[in-house]
Protein backbone atom coordinates (compact mmCIF):
# COMPACT_ATOMS: atom_id res chain seq x y z
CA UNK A 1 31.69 -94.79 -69.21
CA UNK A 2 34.34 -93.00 -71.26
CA UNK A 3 34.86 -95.43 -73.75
CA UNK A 4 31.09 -97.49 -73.26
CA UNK A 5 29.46 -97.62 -76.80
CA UNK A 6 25.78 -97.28 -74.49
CA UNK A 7 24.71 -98.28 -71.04
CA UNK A 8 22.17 -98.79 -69.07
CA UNK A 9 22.07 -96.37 -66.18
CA UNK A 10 20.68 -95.95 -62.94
CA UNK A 11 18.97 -92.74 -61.89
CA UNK A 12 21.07 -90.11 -60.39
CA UNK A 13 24.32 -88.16 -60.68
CA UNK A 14 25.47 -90.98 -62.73
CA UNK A 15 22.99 -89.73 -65.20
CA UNK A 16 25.08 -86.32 -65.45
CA UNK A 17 27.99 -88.63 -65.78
CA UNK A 18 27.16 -90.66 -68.70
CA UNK A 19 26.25 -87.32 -70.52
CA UNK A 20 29.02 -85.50 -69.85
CA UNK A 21 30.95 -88.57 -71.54
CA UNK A 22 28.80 -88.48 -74.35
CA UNK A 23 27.89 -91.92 -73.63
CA UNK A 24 23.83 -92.99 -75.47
CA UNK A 25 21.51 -94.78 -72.30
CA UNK A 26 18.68 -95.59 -70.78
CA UNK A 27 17.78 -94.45 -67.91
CA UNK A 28 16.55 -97.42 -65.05
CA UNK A 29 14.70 -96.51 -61.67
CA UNK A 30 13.87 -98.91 -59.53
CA UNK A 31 12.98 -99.10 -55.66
CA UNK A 32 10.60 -100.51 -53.29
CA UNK A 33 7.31 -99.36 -53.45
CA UNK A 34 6.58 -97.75 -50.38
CA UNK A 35 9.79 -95.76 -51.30
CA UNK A 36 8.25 -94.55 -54.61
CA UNK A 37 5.30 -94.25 -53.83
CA UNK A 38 6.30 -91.34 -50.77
CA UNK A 39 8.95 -89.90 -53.27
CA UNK A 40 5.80 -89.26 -55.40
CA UNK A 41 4.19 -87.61 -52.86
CA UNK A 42 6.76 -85.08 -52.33
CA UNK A 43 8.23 -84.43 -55.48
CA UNK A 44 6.27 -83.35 -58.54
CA UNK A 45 8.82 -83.25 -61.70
CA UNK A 46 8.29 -84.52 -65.29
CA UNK A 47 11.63 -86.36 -65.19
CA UNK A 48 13.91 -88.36 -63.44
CA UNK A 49 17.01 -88.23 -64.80
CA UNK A 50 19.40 -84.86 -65.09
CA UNK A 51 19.65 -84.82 -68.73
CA UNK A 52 15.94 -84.98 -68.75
CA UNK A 53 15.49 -82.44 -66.00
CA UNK A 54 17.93 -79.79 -67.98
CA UNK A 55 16.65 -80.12 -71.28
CA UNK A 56 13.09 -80.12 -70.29
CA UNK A 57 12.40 -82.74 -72.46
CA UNK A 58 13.17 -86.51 -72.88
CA UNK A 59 16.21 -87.24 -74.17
CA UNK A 60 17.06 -90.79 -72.48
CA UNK A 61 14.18 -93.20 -72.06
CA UNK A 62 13.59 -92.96 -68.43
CA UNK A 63 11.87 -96.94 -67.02
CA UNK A 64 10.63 -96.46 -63.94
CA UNK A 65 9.09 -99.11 -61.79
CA UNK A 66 6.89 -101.28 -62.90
CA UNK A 67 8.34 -100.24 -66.49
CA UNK A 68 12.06 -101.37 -65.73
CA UNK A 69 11.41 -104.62 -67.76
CA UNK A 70 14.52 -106.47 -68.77
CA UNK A 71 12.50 -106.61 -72.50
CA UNK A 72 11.64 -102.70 -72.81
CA UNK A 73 15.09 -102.02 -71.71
CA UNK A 74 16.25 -104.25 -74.00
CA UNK A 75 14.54 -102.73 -77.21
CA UNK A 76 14.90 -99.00 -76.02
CA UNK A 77 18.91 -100.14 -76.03
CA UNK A 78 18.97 -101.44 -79.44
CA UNK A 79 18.83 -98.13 -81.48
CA UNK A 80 21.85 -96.67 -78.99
CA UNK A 81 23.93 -99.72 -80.50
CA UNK A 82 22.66 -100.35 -84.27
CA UNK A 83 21.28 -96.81 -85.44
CA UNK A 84 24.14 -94.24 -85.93
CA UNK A 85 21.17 -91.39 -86.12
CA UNK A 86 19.68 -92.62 -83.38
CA UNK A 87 23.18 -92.38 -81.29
CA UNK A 88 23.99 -89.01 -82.78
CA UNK A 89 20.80 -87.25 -81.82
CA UNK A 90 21.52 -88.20 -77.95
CA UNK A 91 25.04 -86.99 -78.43
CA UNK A 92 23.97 -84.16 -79.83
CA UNK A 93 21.70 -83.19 -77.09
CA UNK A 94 24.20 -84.11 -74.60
CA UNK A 95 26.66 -81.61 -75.85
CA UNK A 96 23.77 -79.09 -75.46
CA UNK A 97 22.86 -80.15 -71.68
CA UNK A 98 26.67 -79.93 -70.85
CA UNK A 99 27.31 -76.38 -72.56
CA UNK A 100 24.67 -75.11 -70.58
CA UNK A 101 26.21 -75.86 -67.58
CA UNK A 102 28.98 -73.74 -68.06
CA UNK A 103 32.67 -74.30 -67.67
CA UNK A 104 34.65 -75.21 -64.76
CA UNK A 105 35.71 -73.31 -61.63
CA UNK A 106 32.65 -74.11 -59.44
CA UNK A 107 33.75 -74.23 -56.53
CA UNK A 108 34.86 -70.49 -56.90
CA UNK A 109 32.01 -69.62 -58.40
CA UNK A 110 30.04 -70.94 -55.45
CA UNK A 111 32.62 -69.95 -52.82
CA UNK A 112 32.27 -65.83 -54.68
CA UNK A 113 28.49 -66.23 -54.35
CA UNK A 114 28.49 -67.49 -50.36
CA UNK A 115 31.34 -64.90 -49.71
CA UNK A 116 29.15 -61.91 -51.32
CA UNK A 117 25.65 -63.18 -50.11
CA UNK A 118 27.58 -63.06 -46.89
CA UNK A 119 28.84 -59.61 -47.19
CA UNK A 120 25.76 -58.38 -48.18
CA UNK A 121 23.44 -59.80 -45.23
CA UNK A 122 26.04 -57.76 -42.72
CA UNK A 123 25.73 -54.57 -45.02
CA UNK A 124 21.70 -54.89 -44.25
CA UNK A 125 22.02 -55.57 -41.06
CA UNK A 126 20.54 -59.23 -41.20
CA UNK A 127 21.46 -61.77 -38.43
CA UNK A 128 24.66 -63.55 -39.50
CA UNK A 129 27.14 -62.47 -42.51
CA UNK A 130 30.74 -61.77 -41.89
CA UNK A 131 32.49 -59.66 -39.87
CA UNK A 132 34.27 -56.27 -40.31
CA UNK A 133 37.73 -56.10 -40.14
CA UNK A 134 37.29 -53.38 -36.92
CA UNK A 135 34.78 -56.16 -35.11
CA UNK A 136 38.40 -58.24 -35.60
CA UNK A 137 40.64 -58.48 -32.04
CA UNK A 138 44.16 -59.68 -31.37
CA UNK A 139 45.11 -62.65 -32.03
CA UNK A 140 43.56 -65.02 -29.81
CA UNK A 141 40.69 -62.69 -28.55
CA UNK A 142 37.45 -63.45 -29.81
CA UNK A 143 35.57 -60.98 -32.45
CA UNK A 144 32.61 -59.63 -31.69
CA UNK A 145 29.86 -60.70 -34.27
């Protein structure tokens, strides 16, 4: 995907992906029909793909189902490789998906969030949260939560 001039993508974190490496696609969804058909019944969004999902808006061509059709791929593809505009207004909305998502450290940030929602379910009392250092015994006794 890094160096793809445009692809054709299926639906899912791959989605994310492809943005994120400022690659133009479409976006392809296609399973059987009693699958889609119970997804639908379940989940109520205006999009499929991320990049959709985070901009609120369409900014990949999303062809789902019955419109997954090797000839409206096809034409949906052919600005992403001929039309420099066309390519530069996807990139360009990219690049404003990914800033939103902030930068890295993650994985902190969602460790910090766990560790304080945590902390603060024990300060109120709530079932669960983390122990006090005093409910701590010696090693190899086991704390009282």
């Amino acid at each position: 995907m890094q160096w793809a001039w445009a692809g054709i993508v299926a639906s899912g974190s791959a989605t994310l992906e492809a943005a994120y490496f400022r690659m133009p696609f479409v976006l392809v969804y296609k399973v059987a029909w009693p699958t889609y058909l119970a997804a639908r019944a379940v989940v109520n969004v205006n999009y499929l793909g991320m990049p959709n999902l985070l901009a609120d808006k369409e900014v990949v061509p999303e062809f789902i189902q019955q419109q997954a059709r090797p000839g409206t791929i096809a034409k949906a593809m052919g600005p992403l490789v001929e039309d420099v505009h066309a390519r530069e207004e996807m990139i360009s909305a990219f690049d404003a998906i990914i800033s939103k998502l902030g930068g890295g450290g993650a994985s902190e940030h969602a460790a910090q969030a766990i560790l304080e929602e945590l902390k603060e379910g024990q300060s109120q009392g709530r079932p669960g949260g983390l122990p006090s250092s005093k409910d701590h015994g010696a090693p190899g006794e086991t704390a009282a939560l």
